[in-house]
Each structure stands twice: as C-alpha cells, then as structure tokens.
Protein backbone atom coordinates (compact mmCIF):
# COMPACT_ATOMS: atom_id res chain seq x y z
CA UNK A 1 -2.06 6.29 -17.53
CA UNK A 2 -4.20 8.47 -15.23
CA UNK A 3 -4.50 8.06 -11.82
CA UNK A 4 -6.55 9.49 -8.80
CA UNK A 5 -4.33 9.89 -5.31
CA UNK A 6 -7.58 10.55 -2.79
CA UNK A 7 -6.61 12.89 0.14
CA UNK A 8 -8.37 12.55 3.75
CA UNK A 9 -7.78 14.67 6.09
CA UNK A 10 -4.46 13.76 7.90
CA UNK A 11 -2.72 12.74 4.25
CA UNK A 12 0.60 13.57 4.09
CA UNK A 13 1.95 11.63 1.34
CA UNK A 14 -0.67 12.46 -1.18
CA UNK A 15 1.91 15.08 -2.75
CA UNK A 16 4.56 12.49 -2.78
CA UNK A 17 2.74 9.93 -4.72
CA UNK A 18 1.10 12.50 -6.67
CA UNK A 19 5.23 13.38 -8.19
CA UNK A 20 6.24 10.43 -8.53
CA UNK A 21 3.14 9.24 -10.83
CA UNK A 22 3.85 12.19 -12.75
CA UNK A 23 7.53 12.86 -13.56
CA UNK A 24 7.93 9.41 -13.44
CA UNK A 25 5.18 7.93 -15.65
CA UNK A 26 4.10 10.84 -16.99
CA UNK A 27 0.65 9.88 -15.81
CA UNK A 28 -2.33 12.06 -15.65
CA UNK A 29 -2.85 12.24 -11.66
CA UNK A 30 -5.98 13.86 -10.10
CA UNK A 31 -6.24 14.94 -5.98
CA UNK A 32 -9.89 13.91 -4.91
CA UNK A 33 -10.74 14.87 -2.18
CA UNK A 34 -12.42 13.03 0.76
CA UNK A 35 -15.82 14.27 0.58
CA UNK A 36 -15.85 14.31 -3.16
CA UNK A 37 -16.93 11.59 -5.55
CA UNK A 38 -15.29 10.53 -9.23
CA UNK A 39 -17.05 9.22 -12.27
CA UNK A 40 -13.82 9.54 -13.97
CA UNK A 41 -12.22 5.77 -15.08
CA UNK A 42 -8.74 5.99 -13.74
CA UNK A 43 -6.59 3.04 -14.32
CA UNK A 44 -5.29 3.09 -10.56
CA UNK A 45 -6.45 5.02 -7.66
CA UNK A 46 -4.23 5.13 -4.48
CA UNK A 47 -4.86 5.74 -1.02
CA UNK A 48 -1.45 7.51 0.28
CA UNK A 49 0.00 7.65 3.56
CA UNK A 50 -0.79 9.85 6.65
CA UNK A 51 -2.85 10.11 9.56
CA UNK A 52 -6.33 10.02 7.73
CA UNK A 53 -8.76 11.52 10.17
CA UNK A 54 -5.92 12.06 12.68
CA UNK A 55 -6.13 8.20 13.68
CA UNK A 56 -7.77 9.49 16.56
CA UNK A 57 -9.97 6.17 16.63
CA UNK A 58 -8.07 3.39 15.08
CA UNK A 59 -5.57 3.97 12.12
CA UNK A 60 -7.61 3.63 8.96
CA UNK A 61 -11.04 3.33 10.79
CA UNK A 62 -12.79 6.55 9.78
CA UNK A 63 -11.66 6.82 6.23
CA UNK A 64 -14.17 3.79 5.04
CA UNK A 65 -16.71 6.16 5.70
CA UNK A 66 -15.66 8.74 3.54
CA UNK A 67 -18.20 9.74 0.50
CA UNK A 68 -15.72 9.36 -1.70
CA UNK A 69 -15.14 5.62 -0.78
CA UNK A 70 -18.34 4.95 -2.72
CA UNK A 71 -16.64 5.95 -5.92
CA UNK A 72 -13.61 3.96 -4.95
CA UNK A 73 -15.95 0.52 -4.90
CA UNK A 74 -17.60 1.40 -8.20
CA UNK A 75 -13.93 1.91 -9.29
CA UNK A 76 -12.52 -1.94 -8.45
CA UNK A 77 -16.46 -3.45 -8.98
CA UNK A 78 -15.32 -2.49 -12.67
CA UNK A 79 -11.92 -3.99 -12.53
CA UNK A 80 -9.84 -0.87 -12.11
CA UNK A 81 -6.89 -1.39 -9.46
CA UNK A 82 -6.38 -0.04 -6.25
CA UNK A 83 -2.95 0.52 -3.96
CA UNK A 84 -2.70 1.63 -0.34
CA UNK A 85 0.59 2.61 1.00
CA UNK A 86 0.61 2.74 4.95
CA UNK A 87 -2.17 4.36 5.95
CA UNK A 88 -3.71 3.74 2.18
CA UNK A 89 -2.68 -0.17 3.33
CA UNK A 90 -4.58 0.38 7.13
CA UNK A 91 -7.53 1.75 5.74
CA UNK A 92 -7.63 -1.14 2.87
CA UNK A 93 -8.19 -3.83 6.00
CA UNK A 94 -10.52 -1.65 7.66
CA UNK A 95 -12.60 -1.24 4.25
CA UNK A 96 -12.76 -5.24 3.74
CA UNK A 97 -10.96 -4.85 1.00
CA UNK A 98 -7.94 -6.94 2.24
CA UNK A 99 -8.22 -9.25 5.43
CA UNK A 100 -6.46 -8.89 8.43
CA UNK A 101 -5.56 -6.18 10.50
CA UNK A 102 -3.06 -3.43 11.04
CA UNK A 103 -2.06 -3.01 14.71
CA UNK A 104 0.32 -1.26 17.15
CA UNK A 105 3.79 -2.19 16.44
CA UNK A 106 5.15 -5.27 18.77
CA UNK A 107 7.90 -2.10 20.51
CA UNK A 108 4.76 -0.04 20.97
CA UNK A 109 7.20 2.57 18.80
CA UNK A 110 7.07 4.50 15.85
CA UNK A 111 9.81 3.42 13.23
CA UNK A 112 11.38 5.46 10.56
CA UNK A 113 14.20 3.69 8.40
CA UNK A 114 14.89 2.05 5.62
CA UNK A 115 14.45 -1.36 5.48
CA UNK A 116 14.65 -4.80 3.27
CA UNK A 117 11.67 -6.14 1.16
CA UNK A 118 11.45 -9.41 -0.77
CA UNK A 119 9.10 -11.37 -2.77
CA UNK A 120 7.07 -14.11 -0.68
CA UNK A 121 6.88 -16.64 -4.05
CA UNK A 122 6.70 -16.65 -7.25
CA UNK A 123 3.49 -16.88 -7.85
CA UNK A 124 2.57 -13.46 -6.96
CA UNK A 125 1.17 -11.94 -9.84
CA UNK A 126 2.70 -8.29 -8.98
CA UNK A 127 5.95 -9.10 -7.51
CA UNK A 128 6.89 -12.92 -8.42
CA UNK A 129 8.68 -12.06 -11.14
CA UNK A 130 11.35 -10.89 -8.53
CA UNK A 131 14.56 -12.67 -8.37
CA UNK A 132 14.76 -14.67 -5.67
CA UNK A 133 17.75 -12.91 -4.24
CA UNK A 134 16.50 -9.56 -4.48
CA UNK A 135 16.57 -7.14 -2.09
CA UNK A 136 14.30 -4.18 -2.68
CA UNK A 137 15.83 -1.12 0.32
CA UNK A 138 12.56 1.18 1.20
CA UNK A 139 11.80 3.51 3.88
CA UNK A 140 9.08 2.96 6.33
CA UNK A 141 7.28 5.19 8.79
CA UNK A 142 3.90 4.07 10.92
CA UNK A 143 3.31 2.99 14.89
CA UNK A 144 0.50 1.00 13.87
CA UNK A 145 2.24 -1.47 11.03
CA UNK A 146 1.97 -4.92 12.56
CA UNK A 147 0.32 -6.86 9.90
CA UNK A 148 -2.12 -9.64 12.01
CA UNK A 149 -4.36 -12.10 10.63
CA UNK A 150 -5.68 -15.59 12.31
CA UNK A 151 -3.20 -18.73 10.73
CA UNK A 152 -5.90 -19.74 8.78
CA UNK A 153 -5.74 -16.92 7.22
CA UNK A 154 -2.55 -16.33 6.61
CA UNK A 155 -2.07 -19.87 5.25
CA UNK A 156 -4.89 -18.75 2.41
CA UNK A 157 -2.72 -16.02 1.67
CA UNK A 158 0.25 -18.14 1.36
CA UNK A 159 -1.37 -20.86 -1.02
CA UNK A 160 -3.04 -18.30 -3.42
CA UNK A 161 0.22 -16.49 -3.72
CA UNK A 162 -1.41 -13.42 -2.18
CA UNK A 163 1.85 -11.95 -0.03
CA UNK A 164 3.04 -8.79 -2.04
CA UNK A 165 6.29 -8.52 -0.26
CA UNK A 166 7.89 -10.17 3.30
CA UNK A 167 10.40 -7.56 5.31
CA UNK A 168 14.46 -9.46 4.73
CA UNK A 169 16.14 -9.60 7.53
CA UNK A 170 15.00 -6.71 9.78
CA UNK A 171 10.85 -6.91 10.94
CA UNK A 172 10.08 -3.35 12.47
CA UNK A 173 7.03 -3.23 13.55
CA UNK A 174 6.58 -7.66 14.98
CA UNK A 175 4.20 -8.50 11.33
CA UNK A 176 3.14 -11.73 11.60
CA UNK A 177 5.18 -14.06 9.03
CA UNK A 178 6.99 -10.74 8.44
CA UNK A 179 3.98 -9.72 6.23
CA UNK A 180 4.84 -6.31 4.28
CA UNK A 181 1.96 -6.15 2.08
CA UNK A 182 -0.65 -8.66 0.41
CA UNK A 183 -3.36 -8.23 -2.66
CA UNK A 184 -6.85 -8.94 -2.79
CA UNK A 185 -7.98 -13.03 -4.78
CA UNK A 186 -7.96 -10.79 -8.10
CA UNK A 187 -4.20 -9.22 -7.63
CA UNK A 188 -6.31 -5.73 -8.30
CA UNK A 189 -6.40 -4.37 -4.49
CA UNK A 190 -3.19 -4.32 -3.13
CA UNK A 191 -1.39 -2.35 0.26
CA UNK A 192 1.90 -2.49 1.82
CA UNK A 193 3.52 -0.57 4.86
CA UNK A 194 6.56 0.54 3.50
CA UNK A 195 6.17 3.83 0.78
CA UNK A 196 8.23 2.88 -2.38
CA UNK A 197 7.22 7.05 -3.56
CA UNK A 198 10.31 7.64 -0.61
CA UNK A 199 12.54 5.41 -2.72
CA UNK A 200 12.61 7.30 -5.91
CA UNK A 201 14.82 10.08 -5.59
CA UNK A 202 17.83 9.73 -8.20
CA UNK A 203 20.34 12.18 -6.51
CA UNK A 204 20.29 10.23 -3.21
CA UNK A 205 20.35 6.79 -5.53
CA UNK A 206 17.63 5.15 -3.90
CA UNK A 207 15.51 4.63 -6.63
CA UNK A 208 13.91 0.58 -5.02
CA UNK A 209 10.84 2.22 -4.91
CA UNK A 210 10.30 2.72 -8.92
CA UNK A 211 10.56 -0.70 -9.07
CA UNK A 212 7.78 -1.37 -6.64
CA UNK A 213 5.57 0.56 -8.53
CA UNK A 214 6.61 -0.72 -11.73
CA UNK A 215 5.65 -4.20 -10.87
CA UNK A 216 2.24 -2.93 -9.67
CA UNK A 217 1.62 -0.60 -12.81
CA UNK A 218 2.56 -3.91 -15.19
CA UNK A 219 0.53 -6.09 -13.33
C-alpha cells in the first residue's frame, strides 16, 4: 500500500499516523507538505490531526486553501480514498468534501479521554461489518468536535448508510445524533473525531484503533 499523510502547519499527528501506516501495514508512507503538490497515485491519503494553520480562524478553514489540496481533488476525482482524523475530519467539512459542520464542543471544553465508538448500521460499507455489540475504546482530543448538520441532512446520512461510527454511551463534545464520523455517497472520503493511530500501542493493550483502520484500508 502507499500512502501520503499531508502536513499543514499546526499538524501534530502527522508522525503518529505516519508509524502506524508503516510498522503496521508495512505501507509505503510519504509527508507532503502543505505547499507542495503530488502526482504520485497513493491508494489513501490522510489528513492527520492538529491545529492546521493554528485554527486561528475556524478549525479546518484555512487548510482548503492549501496548494496541495489541488492534488488531493485530482487524487479522489480518480477514485483514490481519503481519511481525516480530527482536524483531517474538520477540514474535510470545510473542503465540501463531507457535509455538515464541526463546531465548539456543547461544554465549550477541550476533551481528552478515551471513549466508546460503535457502528451506526449495517449498511456502512467501512464499518457495518461490525458486530452489533461492539465496542471499539479510542482516545479523543479537539474543542471544536461537535458534529452539526440540519435534520435533513442528517436523515440522508442515515438512509444511505453514511454514519462511520456513533460515540456508545459517553458524547464528549454534544454531536448531534452522537455523530463520530460519516463518509462521502461513494464510501471513498471519510473523517471521524476520535484518532484510532492513539489506539494502537500493544504494550498498553489498546490496540481498537487497528481495527478502525483495518475496516477503512479493506473497504
């Protein structure tokens, strides 16, 4: 597999990602950076967590407007897929690429901990193959994860089977329908809030997050 993990200024998960890919999968990864363009084909590119830009404006806002975000577009127009964890997932909805928006959590706090994950149904083409009692246990760490769409759109995403995951039991950040992450029509864009790259450490045992990317990397 190779894979491109694009750095903006403000990234701080880029390493992370960039680890896991390769000890993991033994993937081919490549860092480009913001103001740089690819012609490579990757076979997923991944917008990693941070502050991209500082979020001095609105999380996500100024990263659309990167060069390299030109390269990214050619890279799904062709079918390749496309992940954004937390900030990766704000910039996603402030790119078009997936609707809604991500806004100040409902405690106007940041959270940090570890919570529950779940498939939404099972016609999710990344995670519906989930059991329907499983409970995936990974971290998450943003101010600005409250997932917010109109109901008309989040009905859509409900009948195409577009909800990646829904947070079990404990909603930090007030998400709307306890939203965690959705995909684009084609299943090829997808972002969530919570990084599964902090959930893959086999000393500690929390190793949730390798299955997170697994379903995306089979899909």
């Amino acid at each position: 597999m190779k894979a491109a993990v694009v750095t903006f200024p403000g990234s701080n998960c880029d390493n992370d990602i960039v680890r896991v890919l390769s000890e993991f999968y033994s993937a081919k990864v490549d860092k480009v950076w913001h103001k740089d363009q690819f012609s490579e084909k990757y076979d997923l590119v991944i917008l990693p967590g941070g502050f991209s830009y500082g979020d001095y404006l609105r999380s996500g806002a100024m990263a659309p407007f990167s060069p390299v975000m030109k390269s990214v577009k050619e890279h799904t127009d062709r079918g390749g897929k496309l992940f954004g964890i937390c900030n990766g997932f704000q910039i996603l909805a402030e790119a078009g690429y997936l609707p809604g928006a991500l806004i100040r959590n409902r405690n106007l706090k940041y959270v940090c901990r570890t919570i529950g994950l779940k498939k939404a149904s099972n016609s999710n083409k990344i995670s519906g193959s989930l059991s329907d009692d499983k409970i995936l246990r990974v971290p998450v760490a943003h101010g600005d994860g409250c997932y917010f769409a109109s109901a008309e759109i989040r009905k859509q995403l409900r009948e195409e089977g577009r909800i990646l995951f829904l947070y079990a039991g404990d909603n930090p950040n007030g998400s709307l329908d306890d939203i965690a992450g959705i995909c684009s029509p084609d299943f090829k864009v997808a972002g969530m809030m919570p990084h599964p790259e902090r959930a893959m450490n086999p000393i500690t045992g929390e190793m949730d997050g390798k299955t997170v990317l697994d379903l995306l990397i089979a899909s």
